[in-house]
PDB file of N, CA and C in Angstrom:
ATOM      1  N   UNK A   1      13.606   4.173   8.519  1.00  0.00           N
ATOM      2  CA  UNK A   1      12.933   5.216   9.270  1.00  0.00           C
ATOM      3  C   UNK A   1      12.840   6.465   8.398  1.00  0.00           C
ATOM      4  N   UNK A   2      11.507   7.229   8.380  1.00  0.00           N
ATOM      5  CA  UNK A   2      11.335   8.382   7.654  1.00  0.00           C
ATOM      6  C   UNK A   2      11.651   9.368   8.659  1.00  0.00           C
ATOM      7  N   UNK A   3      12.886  10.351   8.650  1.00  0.00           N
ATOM      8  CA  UNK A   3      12.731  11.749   9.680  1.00  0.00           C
ATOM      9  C   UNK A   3      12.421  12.896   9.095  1.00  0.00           C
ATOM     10  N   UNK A   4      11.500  13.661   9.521  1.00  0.00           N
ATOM     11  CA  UNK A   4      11.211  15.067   9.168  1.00  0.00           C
ATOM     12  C   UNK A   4      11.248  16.146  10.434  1.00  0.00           C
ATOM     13  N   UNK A   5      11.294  17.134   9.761  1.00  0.00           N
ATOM     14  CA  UNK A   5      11.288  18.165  10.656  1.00  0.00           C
ATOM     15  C   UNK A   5       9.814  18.643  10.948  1.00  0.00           C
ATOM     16  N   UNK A   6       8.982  18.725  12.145  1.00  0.00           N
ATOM     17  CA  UNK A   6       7.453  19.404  11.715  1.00  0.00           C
ATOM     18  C   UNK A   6       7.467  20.781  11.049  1.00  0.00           C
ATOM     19  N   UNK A   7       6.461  20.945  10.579  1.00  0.00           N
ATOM     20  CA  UNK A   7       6.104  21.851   9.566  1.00  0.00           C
ATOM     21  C   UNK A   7       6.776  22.000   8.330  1.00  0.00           C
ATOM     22  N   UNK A   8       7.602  21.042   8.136  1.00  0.00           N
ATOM     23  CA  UNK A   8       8.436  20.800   6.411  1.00  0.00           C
ATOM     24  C   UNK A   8       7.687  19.817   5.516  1.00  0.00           C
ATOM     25  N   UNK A   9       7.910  20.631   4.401  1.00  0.00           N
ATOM     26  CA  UNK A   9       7.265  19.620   3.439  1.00  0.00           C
ATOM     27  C   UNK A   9       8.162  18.257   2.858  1.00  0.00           C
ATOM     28  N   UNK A  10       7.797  17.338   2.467  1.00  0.00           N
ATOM     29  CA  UNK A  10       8.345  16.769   2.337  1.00  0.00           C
ATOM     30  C   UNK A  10       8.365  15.603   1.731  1.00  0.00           C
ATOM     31  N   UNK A  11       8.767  14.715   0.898  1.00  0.00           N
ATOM     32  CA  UNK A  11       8.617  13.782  -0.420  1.00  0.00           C
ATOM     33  C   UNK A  11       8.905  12.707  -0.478  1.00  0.00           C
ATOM     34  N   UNK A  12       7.829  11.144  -0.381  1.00  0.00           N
ATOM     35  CA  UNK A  12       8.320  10.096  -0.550  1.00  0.00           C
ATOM     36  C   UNK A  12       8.130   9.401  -1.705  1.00  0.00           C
ATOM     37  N   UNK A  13       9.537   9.410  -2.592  1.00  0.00           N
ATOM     38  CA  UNK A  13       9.395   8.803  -4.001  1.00  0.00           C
ATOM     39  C   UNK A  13       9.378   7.045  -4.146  1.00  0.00           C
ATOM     40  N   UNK A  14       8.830   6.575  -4.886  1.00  0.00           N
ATOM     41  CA  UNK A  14       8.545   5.137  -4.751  1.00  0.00           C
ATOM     42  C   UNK A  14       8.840   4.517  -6.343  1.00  0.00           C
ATOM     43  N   UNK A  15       9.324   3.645  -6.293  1.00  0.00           N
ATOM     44  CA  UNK A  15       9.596   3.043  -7.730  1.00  0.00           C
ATOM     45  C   UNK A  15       8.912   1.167  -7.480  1.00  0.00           C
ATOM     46  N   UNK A  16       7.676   0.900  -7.908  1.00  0.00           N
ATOM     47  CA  UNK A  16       7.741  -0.162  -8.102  1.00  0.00           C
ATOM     48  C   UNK A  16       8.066  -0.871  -9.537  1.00  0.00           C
ATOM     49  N   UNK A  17       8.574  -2.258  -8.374  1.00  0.00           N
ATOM     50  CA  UNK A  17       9.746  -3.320  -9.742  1.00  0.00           C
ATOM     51  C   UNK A  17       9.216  -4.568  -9.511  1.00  0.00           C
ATOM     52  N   UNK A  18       9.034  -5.587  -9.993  1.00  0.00           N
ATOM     53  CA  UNK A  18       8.796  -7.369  -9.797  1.00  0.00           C
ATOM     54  C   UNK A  18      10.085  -8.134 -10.401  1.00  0.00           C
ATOM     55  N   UNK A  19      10.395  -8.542 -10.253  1.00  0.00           N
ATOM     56  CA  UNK A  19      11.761  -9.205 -10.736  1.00  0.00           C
ATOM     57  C   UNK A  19      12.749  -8.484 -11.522  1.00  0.00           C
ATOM     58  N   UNK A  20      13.057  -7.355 -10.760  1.00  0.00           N
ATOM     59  CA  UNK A  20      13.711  -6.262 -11.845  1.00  0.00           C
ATOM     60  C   UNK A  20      13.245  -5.446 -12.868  1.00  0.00           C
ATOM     61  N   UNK A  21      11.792  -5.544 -12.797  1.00  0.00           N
ATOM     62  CA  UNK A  21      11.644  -4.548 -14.056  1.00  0.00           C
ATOM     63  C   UNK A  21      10.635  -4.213 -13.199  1.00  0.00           C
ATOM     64  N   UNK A  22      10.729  -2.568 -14.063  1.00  0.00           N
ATOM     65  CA  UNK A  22       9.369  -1.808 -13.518  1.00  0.00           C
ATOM     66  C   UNK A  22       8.245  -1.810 -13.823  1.00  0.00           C
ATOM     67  N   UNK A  23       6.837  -2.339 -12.801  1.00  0.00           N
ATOM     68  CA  UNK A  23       5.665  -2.294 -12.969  1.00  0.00           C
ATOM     69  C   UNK A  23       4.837  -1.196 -13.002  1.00  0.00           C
ATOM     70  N   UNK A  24       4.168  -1.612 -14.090  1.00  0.00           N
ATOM     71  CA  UNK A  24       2.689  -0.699 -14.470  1.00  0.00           C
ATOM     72  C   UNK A  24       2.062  -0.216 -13.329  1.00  0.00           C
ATOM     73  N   UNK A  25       2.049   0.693 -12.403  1.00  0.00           N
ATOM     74  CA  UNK A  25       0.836   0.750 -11.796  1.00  0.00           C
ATOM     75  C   UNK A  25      -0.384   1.551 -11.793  1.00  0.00           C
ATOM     76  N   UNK A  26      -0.684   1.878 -13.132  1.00  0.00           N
ATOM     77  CA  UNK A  26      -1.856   2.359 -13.519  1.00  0.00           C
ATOM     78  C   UNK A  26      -3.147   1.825 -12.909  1.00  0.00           C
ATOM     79  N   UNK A  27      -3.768   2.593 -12.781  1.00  0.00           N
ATOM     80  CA  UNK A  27      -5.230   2.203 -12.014  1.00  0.00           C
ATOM     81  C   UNK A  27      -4.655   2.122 -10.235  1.00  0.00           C
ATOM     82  N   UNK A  28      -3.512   1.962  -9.627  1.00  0.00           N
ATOM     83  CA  UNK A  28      -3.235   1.973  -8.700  1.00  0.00           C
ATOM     84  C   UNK A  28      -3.879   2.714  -7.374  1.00  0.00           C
ATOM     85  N   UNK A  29      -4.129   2.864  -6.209  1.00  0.00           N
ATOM     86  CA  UNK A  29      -4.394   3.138  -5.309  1.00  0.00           C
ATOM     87  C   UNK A  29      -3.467   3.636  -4.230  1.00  0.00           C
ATOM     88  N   UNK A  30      -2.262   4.371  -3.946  1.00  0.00           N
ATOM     89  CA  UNK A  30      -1.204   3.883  -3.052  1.00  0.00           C
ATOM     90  C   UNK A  30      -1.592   4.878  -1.144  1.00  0.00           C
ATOM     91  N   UNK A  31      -1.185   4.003  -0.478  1.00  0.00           N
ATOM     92  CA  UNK A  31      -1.842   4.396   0.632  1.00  0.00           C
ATOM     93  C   UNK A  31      -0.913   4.541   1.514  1.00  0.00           C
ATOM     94  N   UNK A  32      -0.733   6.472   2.521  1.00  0.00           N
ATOM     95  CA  UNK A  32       0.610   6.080   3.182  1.00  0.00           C
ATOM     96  C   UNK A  32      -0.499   6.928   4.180  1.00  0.00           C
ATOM     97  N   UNK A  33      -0.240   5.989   5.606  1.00  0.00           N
ATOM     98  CA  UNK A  33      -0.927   6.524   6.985  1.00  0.00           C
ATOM     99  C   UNK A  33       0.191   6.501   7.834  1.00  0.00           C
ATOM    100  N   UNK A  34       0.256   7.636   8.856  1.00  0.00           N
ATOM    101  CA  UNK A  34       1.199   7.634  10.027  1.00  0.00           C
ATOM    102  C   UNK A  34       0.239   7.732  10.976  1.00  0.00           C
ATOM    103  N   UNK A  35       0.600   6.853  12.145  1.00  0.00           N
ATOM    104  CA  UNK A  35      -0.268   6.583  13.652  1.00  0.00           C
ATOM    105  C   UNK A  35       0.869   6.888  14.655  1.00  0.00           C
ATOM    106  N   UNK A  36       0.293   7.058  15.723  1.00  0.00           N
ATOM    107  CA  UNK A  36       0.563   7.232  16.939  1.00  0.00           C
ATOM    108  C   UNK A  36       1.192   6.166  17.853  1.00  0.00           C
ATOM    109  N   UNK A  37      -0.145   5.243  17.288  1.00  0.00           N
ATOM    110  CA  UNK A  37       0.415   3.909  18.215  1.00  0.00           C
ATOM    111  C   UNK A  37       0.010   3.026  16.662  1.00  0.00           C
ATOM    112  N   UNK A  38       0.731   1.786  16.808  1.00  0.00           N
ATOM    113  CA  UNK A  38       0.156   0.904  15.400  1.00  0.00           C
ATOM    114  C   UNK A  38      -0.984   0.650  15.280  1.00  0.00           C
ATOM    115  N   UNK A  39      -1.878   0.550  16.549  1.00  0.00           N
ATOM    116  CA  UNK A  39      -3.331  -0.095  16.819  1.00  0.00           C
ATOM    117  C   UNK A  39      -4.346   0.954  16.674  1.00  0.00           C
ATOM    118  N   UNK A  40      -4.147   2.010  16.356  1.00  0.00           N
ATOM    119  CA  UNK A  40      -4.948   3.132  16.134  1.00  0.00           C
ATOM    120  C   UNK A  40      -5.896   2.987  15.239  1.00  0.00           C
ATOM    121  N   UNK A  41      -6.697   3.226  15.344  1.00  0.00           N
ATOM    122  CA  UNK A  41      -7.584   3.025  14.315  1.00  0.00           C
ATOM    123  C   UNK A  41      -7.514   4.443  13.008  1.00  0.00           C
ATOM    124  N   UNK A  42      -7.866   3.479  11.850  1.00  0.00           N
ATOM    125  CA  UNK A  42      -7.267   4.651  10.449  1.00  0.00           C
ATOM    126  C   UNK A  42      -7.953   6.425  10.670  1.00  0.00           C
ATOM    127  N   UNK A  43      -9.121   6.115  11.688  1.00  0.00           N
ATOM    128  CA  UNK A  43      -9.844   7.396  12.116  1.00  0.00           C
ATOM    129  C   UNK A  43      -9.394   8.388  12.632  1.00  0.00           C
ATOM    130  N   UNK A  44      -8.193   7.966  13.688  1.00  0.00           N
ATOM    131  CA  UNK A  44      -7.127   8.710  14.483  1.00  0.00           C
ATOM    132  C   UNK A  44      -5.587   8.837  13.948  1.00  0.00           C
ATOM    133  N   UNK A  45      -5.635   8.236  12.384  1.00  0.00           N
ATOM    134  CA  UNK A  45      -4.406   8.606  12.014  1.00  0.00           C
ATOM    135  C   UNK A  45      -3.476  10.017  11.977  1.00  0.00           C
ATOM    136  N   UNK A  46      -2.284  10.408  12.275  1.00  0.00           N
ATOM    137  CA  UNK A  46      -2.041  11.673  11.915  1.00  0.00           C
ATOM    138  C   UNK A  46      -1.733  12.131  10.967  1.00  0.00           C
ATOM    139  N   UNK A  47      -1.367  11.341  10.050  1.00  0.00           N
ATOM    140  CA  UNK A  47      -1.388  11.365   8.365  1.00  0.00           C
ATOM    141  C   UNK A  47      -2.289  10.480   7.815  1.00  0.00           C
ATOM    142  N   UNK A  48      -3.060  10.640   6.892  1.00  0.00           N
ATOM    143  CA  UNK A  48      -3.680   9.561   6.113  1.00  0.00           C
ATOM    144  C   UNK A  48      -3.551   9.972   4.383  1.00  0.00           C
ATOM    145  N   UNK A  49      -2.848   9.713   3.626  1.00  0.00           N
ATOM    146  CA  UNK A  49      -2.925  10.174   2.051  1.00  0.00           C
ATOM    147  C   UNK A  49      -3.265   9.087   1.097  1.00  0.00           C
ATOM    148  N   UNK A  50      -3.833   9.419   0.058  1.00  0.00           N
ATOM    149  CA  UNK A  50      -4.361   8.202  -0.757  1.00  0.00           C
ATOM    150  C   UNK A  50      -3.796   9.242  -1.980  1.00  0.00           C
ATOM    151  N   UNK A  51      -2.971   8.055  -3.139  1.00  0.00           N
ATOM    152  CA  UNK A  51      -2.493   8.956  -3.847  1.00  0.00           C
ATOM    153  C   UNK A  51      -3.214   7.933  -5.254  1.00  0.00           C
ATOM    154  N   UNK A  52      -3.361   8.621  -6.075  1.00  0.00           N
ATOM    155  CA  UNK A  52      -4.107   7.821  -7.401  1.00  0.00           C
ATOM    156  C   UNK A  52      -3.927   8.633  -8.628  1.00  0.00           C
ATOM    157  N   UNK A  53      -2.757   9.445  -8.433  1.00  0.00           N
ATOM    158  CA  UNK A  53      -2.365  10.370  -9.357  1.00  0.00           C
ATOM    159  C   UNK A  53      -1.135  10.158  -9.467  1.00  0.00           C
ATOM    160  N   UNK A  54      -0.299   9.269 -10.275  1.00  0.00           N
ATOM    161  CA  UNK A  54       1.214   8.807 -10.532  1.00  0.00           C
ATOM    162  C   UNK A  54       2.219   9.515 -11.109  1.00  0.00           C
ATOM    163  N   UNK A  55       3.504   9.543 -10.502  1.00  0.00           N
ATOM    164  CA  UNK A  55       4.209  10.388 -11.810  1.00  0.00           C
ATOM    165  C   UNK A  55       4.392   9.620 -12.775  1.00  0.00           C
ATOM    166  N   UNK A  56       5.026   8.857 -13.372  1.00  0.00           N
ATOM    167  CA  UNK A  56       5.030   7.858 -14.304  1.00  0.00           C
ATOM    168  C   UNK A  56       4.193   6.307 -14.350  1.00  0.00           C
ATOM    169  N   UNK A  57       2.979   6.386 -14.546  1.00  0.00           N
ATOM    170  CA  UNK A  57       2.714   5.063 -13.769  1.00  0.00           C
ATOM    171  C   UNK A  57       2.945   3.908 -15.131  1.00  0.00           C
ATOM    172  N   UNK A  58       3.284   4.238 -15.726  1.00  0.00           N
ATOM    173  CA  UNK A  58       3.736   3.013 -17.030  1.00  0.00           C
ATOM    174  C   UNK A  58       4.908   2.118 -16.519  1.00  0.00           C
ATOM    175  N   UNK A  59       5.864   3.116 -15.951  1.00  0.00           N
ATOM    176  CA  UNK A  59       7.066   2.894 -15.117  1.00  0.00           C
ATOM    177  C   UNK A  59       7.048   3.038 -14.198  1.00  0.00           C
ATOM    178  N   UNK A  60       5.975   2.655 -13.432  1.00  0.00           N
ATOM    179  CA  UNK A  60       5.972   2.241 -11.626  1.00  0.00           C
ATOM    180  C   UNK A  60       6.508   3.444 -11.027  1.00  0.00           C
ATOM    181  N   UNK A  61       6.533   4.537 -11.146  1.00  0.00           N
ATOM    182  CA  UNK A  61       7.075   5.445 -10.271  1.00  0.00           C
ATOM    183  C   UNK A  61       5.647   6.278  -9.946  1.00  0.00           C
ATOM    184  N   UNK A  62       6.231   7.270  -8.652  1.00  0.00           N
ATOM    185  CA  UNK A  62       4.830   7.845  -7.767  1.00  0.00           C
ATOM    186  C   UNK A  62       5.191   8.767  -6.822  1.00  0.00           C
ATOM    187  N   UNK A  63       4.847   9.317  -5.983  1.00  0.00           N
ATOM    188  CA  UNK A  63       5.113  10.226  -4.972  1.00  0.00           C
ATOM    189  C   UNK A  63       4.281  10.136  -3.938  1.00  0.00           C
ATOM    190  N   UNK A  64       4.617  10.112  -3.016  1.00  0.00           N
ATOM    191  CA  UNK A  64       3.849  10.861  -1.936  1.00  0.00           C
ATOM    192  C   UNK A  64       4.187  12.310  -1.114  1.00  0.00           C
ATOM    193  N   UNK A  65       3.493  13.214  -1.506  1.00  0.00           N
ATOM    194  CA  UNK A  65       3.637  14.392  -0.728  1.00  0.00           C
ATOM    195  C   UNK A  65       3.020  14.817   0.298  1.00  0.00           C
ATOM    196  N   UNK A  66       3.917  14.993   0.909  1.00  0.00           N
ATOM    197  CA  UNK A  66       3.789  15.813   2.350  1.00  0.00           C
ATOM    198  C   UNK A  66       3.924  17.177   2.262  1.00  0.00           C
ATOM    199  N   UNK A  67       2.881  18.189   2.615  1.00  0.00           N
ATOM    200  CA  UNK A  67       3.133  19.407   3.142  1.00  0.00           C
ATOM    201  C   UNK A  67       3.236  20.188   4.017  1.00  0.00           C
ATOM    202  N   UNK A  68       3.635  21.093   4.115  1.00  0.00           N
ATOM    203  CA  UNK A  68       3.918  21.777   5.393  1.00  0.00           C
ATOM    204  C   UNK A  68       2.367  21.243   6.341  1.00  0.00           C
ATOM    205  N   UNK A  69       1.237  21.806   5.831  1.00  0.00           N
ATOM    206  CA  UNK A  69       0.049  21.785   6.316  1.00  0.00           C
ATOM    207  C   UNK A  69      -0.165  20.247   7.166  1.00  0.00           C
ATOM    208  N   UNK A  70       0.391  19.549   6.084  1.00  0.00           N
ATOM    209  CA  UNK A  70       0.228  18.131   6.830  1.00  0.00           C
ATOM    210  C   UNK A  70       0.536  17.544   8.389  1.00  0.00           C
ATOM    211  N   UNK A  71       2.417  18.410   8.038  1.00  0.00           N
ATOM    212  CA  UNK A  71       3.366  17.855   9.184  1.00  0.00           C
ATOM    213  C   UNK A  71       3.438  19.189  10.381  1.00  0.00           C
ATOM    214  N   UNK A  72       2.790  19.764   9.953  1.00  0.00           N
ATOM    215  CA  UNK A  72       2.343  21.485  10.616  1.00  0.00           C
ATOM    216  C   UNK A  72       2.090  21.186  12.452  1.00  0.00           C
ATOM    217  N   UNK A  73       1.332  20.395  12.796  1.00  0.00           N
ATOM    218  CA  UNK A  73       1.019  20.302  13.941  1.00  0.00           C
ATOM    219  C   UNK A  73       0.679  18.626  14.494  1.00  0.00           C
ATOM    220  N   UNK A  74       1.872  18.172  14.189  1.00  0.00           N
ATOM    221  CA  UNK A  74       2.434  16.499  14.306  1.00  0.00           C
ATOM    222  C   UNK A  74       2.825  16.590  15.390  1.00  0.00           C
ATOM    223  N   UNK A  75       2.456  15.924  16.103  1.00  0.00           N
ATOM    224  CA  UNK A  75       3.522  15.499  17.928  1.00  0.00           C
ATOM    225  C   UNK A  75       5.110  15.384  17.520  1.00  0.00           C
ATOM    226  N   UNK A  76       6.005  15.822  18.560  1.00  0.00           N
ATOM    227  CA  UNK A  76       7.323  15.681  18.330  1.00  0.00           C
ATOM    228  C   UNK A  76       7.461  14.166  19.332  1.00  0.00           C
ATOM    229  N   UNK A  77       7.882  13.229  18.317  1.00  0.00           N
ATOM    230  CA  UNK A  77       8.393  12.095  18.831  1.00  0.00           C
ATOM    231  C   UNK A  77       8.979  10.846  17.776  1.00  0.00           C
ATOM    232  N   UNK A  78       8.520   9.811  17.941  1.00  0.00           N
ATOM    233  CA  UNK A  78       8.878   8.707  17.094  1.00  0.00           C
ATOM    234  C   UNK A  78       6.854   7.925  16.692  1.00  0.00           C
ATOM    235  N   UNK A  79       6.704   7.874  15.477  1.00  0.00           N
ATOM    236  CA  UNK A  79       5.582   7.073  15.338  1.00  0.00           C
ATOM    237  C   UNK A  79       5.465   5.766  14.272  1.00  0.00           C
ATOM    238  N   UNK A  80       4.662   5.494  13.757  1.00  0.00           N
ATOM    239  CA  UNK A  80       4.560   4.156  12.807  1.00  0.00           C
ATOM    240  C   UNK A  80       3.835   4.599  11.362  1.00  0.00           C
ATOM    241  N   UNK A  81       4.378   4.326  10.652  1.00  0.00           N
ATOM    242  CA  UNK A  81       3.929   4.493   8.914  1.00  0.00           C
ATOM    243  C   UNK A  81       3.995   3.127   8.204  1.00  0.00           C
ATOM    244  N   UNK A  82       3.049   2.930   7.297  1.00  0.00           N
ATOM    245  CA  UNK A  82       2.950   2.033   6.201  1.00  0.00           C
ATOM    246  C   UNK A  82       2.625   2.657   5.162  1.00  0.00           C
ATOM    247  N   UNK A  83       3.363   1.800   4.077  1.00  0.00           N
ATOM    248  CA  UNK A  83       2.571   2.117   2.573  1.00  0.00           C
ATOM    249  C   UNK A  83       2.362   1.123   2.223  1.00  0.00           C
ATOM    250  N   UNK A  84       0.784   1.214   1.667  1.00  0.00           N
ATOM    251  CA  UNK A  84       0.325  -0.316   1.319  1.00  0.00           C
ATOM    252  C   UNK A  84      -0.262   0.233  -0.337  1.00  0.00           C
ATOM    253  N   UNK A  85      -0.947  -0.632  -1.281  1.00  0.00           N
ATOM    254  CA  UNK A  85      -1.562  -0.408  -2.533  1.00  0.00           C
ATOM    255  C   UNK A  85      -2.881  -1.424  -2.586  1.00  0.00           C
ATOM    256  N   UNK A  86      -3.128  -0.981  -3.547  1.00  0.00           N
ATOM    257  CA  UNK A  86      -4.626  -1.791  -4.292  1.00  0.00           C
ATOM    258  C   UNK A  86      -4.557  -1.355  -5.510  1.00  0.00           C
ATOM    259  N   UNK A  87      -4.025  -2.628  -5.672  1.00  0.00           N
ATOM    260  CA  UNK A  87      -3.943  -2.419  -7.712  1.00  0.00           C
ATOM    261  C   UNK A  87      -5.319  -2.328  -8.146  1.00  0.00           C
ATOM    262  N   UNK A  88      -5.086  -2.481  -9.740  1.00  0.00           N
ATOM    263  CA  UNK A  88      -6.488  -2.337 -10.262  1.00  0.00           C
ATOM    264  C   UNK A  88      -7.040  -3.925 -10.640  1.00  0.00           C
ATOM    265  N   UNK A  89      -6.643  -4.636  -9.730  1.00  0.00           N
ATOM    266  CA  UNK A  89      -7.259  -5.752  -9.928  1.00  0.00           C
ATOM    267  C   UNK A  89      -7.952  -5.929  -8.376  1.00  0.00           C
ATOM    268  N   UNK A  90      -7.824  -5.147  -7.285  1.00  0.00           N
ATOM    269  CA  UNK A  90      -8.620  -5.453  -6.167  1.00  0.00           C
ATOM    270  C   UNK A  90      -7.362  -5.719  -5.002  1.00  0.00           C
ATOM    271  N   UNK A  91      -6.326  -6.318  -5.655  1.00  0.00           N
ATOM    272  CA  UNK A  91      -5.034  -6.877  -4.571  1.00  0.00           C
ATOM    273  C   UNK A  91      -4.841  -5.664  -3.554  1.00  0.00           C
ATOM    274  N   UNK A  92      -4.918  -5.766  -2.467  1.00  0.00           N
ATOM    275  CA  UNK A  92      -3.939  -5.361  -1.465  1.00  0.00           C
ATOM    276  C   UNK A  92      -2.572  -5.806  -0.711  1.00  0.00           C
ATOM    277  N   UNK A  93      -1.827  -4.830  -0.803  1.00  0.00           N
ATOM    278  CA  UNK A  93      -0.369  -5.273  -0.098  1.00  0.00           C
ATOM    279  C   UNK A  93       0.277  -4.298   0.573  1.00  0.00           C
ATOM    280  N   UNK A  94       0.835  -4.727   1.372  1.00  0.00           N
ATOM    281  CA  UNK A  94       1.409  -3.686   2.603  1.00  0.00           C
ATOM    282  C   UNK A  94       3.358  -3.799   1.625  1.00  0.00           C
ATOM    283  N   UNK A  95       3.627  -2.344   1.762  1.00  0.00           N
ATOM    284  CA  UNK A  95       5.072  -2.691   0.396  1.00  0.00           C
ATOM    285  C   UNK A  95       5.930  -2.377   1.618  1.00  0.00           C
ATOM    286  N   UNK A  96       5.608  -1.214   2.473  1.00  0.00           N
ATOM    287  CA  UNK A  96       6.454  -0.747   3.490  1.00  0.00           C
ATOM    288  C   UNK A  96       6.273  -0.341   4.585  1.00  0.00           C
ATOM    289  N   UNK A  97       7.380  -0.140   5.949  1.00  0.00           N
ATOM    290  CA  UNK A  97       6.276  -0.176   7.428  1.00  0.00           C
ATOM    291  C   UNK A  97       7.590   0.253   8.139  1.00  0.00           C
ATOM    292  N   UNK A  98       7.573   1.241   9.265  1.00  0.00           N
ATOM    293  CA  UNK A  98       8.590   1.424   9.984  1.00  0.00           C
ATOM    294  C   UNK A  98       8.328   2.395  10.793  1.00  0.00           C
ATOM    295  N   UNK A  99       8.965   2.785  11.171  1.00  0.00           N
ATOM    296  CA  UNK A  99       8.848   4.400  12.348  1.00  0.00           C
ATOM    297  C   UNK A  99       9.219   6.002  11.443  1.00  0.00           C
ATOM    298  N   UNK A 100       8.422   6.540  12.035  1.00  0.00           N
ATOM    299  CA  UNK A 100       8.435   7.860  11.452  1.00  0.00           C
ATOM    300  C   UNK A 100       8.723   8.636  12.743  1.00  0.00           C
ATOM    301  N   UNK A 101      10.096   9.532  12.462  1.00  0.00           N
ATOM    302  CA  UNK A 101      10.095  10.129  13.432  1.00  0.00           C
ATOM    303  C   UNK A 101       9.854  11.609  13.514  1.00  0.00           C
ATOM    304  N   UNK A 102       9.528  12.843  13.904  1.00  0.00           N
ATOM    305  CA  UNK A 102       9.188  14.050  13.679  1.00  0.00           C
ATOM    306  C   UNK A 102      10.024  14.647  14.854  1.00  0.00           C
ATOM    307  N   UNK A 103      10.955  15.594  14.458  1.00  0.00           N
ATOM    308  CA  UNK A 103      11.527  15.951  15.028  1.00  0.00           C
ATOM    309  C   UNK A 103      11.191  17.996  15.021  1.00  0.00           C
ATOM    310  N   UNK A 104      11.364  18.625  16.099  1.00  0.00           N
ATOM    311  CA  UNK A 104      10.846  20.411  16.563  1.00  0.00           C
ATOM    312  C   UNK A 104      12.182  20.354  15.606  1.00  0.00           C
ATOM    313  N   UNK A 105      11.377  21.993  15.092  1.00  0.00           N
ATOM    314  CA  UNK A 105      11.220  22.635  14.273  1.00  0.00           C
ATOM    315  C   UNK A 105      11.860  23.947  15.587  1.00  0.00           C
ATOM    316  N   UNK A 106      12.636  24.625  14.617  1.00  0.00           N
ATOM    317  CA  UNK A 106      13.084  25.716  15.273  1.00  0.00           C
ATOM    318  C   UNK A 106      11.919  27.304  15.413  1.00  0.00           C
ATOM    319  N   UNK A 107      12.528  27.391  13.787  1.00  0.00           N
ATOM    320  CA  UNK A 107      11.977  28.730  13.193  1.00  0.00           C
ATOM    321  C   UNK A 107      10.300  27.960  12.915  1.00  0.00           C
ATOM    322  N   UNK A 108       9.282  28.654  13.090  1.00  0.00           N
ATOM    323  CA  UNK A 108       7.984  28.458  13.329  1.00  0.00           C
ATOM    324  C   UNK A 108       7.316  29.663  12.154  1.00  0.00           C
ATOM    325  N   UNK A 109       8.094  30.785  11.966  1.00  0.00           N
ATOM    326  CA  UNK A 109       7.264  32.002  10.944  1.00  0.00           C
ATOM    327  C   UNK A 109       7.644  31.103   9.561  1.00  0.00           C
ATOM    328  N   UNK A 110       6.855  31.695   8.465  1.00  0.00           N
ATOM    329  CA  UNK A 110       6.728  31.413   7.475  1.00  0.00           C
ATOM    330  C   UNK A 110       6.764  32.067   6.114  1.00  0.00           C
ATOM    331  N   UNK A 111       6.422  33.613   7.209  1.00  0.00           N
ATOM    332  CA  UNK A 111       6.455  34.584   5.859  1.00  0.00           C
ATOM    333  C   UNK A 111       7.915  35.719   5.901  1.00  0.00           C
TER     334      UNK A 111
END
């Protein structure tokens, strides 16, 4: 389960490996959506990020960032996230899937 606080930013680091060693994922695609309900369609997602900018992609590593702006005005409850990819050969795969929960936020100012 991913928990955040709304309106925090916030960072999901990813290391892909295949039998212990770390894969290339250059040319990669990586895709992280949070829904409401699982059946939502990708139109009504409350997160949708497509990341194609790697931190290391020789060595399979990556990020996904979340910003304040993102998680800014998220329902307070429990929801559903995946991260899936599309290498640069066309493959799609779903790597990860679970509940995301968003939990209120106290302090609301910023400056």
């Amino acid at each position: 389960m991913i928990k955040i606080f709304r309106g925090d930013d916030h960072t999901v680091s990813l290391i892909f490996e295949e039998g212990g060693a770390r894969k290339d994922i250059t040319g990669w695609v990586i895709f992280f959506t949070v829904k409401e309900k699982q059946d939502d369609s990708d139109d009504d997602a409350l997160i949708s990020k497509d990341v194609d900018t790697h931190t290391d992609a020789v060595n399979g590593e990556t990020k996904i960032v979340l910003t304040d702006e993102d998680t800014d005005d998220l329902p307070i409850g429990t929801h559903y996230y995946d991260i899936q990819y599309k290498d640069d050969g066309g493959l799609i795969k779903t790597v990860l899937s679970g509940r995301f929960r968003v939990m209120g936020d106290i302090t609301r100012r910023i400056a």
